[in-house]
C-alpha atoms as a PDB file:
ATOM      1  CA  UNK A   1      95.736 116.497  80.645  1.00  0.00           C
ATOM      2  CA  UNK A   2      92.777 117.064  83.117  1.00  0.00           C
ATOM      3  CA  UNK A   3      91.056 113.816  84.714  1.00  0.00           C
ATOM      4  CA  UNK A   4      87.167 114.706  85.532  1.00  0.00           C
ATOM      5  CA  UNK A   5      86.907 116.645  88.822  1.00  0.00           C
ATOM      6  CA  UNK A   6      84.370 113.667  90.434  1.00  0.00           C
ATOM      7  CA  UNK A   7      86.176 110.366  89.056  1.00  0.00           C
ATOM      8  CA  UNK A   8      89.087 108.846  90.114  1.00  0.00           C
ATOM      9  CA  UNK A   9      90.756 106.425  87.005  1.00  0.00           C
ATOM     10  CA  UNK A  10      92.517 103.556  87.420  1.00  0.00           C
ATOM     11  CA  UNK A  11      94.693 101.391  84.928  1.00  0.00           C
ATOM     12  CA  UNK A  12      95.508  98.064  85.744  1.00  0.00           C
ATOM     13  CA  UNK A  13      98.319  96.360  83.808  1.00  0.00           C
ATOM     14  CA  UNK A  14      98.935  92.638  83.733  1.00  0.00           C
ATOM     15  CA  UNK A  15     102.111  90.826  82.763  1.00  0.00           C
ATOM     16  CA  UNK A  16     101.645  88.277  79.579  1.00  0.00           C
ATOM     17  CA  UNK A  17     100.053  85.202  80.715  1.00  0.00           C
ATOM     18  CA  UNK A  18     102.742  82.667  81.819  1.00  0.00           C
ATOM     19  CA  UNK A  19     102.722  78.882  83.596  1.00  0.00           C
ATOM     20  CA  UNK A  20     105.293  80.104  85.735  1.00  0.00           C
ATOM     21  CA  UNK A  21     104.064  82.574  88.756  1.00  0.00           C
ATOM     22  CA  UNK A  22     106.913  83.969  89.564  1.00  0.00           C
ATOM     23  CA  UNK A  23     107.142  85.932  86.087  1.00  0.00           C
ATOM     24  CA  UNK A  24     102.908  86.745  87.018  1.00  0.00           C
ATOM     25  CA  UNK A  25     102.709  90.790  87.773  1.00  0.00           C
ATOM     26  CA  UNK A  26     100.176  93.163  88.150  1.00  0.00           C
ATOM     27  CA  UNK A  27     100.172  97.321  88.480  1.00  0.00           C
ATOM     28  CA  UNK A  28      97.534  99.487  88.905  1.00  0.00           C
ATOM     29  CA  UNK A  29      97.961 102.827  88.514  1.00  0.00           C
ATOM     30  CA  UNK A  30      95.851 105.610  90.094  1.00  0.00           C
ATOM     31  CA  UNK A  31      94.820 109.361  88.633  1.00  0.00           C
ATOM     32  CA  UNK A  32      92.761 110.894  91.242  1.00  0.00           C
ATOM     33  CA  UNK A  33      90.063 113.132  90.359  1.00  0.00           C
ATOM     34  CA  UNK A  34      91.263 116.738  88.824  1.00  0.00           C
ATOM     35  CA  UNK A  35      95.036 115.670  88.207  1.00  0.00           C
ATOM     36  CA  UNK A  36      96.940 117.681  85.756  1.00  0.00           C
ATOM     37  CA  UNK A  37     100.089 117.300  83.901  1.00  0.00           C
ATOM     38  CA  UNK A  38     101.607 118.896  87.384  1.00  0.00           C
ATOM     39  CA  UNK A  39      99.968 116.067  89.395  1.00  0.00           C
ATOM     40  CA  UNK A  40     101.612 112.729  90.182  1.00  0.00           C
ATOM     41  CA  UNK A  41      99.905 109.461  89.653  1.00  0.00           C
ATOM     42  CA  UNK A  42     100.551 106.847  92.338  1.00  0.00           C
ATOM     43  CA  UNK A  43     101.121 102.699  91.485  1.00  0.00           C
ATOM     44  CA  UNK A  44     101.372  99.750  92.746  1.00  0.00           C
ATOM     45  CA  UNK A  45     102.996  97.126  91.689  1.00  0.00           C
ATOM     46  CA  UNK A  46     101.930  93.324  92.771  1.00  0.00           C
ATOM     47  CA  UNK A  47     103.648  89.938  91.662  1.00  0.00           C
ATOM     48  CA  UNK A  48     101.705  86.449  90.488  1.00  0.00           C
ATOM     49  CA  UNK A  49     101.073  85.695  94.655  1.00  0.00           C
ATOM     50  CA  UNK A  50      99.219  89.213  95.233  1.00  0.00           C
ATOM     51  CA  UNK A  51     102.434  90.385  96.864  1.00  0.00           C
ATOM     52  CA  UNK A  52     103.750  94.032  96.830  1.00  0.00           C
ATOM     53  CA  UNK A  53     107.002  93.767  94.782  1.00  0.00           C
ATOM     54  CA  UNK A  54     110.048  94.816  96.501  1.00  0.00           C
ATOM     55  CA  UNK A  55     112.205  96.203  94.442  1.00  0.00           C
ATOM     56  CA  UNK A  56     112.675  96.470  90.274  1.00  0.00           C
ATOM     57  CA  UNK A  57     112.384  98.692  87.465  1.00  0.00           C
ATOM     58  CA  UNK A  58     109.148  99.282  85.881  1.00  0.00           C
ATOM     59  CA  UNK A  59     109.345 100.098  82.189  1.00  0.00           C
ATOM     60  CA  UNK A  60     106.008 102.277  81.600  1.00  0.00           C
ATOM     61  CA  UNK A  61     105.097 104.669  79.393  1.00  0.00           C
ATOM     62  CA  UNK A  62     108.875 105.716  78.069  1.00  0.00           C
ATOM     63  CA  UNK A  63     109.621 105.752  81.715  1.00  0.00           C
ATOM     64  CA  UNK A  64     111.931 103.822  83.928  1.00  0.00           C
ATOM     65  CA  UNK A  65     110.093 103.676  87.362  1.00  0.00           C
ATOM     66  CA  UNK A  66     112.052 102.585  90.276  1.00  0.00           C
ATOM     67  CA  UNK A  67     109.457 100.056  92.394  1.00  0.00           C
ATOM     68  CA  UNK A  68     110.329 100.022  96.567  1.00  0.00           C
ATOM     69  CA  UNK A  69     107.688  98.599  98.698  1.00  0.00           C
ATOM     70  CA  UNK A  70     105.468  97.727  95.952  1.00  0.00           C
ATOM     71  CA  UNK A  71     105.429 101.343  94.951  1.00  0.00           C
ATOM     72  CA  UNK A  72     106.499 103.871  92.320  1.00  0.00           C
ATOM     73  CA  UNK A  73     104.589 106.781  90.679  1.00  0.00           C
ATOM     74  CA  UNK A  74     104.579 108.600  87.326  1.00  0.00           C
ATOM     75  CA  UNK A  75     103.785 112.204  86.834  1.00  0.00           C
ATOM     76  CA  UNK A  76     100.714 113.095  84.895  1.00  0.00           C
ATOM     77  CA  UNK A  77     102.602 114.745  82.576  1.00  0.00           C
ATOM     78  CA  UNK A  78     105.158 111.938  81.732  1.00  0.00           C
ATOM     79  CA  UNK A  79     102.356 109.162  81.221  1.00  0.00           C
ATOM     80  CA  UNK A  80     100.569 111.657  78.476  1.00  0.00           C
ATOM     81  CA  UNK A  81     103.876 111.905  77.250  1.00  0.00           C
ATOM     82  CA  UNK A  82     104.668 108.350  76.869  1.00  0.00           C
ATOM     83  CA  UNK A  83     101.084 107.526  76.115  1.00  0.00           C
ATOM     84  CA  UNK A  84     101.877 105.546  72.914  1.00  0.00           C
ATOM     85  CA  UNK A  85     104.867 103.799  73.995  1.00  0.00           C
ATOM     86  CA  UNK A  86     103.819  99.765  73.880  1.00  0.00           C
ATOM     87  CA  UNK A  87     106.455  98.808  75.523  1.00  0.00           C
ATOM     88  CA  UNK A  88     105.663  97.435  79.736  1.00  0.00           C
ATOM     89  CA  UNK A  89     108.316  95.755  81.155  1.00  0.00           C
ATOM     90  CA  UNK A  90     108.978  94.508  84.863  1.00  0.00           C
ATOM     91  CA  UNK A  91     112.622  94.057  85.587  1.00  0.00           C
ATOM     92  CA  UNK A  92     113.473  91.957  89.118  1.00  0.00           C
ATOM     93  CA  UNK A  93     116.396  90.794  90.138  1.00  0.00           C
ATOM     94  CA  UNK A  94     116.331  87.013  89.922  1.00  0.00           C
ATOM     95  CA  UNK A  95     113.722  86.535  87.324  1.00  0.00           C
ATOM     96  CA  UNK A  96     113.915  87.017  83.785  1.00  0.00           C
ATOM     97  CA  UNK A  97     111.828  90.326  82.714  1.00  0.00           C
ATOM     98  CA  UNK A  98     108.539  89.999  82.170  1.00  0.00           C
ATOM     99  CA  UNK A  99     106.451  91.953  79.641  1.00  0.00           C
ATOM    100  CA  UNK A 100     102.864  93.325  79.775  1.00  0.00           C
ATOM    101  CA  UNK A 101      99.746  95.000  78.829  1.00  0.00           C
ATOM    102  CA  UNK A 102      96.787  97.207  80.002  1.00  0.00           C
ATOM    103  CA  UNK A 103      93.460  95.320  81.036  1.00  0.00           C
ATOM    104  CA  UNK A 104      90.101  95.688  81.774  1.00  0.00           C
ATOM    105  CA  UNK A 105      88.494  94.927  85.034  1.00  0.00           C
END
């Protein structure tokens, strides 16, 4: 994997739509421009409020991703590996787990 040398890319993920806000997430996850398989890819991780999550367990891309701070990151490598895993899951304590999907912005 090589992202373009003069573009950063950014996926944002949203959890399923849901009445109740407290199972509401978004992530957005950053590749900045040039990033190899070697490079690490930051996220962040938000819930339904706008909030940086505090702690949980972000299923991703065949990954489990520890999320402190509203925080966790993937390596390059990993998310190319994992590429076409479906499966996005945010685990919290106290809340059920909550399921998602990329979007468009």
């Amino acid at each position: 994997m090589k992202t373009p040398d003069d573009k950063r890319i950014i996926f944002t993920y949203h959890s399923l739509p849901s009445k109740n806000a407290a199972l509401r997430w978004k992530a957005r996850l950053v590749f900045e421009p040039g990033s190899t398989d070697e490079d690490v890819a930051e996220m962040e991780v938000f819930d339904g409020d706008g909030n940086k999550v505090a702690s949980g367990i972000l299923e991703f891309a065949g990954q489990r991703l520890k999320v402190k701070d509203g925080k966790t990151s993937i390596s390059c490598g990993d998310f190319v590996k994992g590429k076409h895993e479906p499966s996005i899951w945010l685990h919290r304590a106290g809340h059920p787990s909550s399921p998602g999907v990329v979007t468009f912005e």
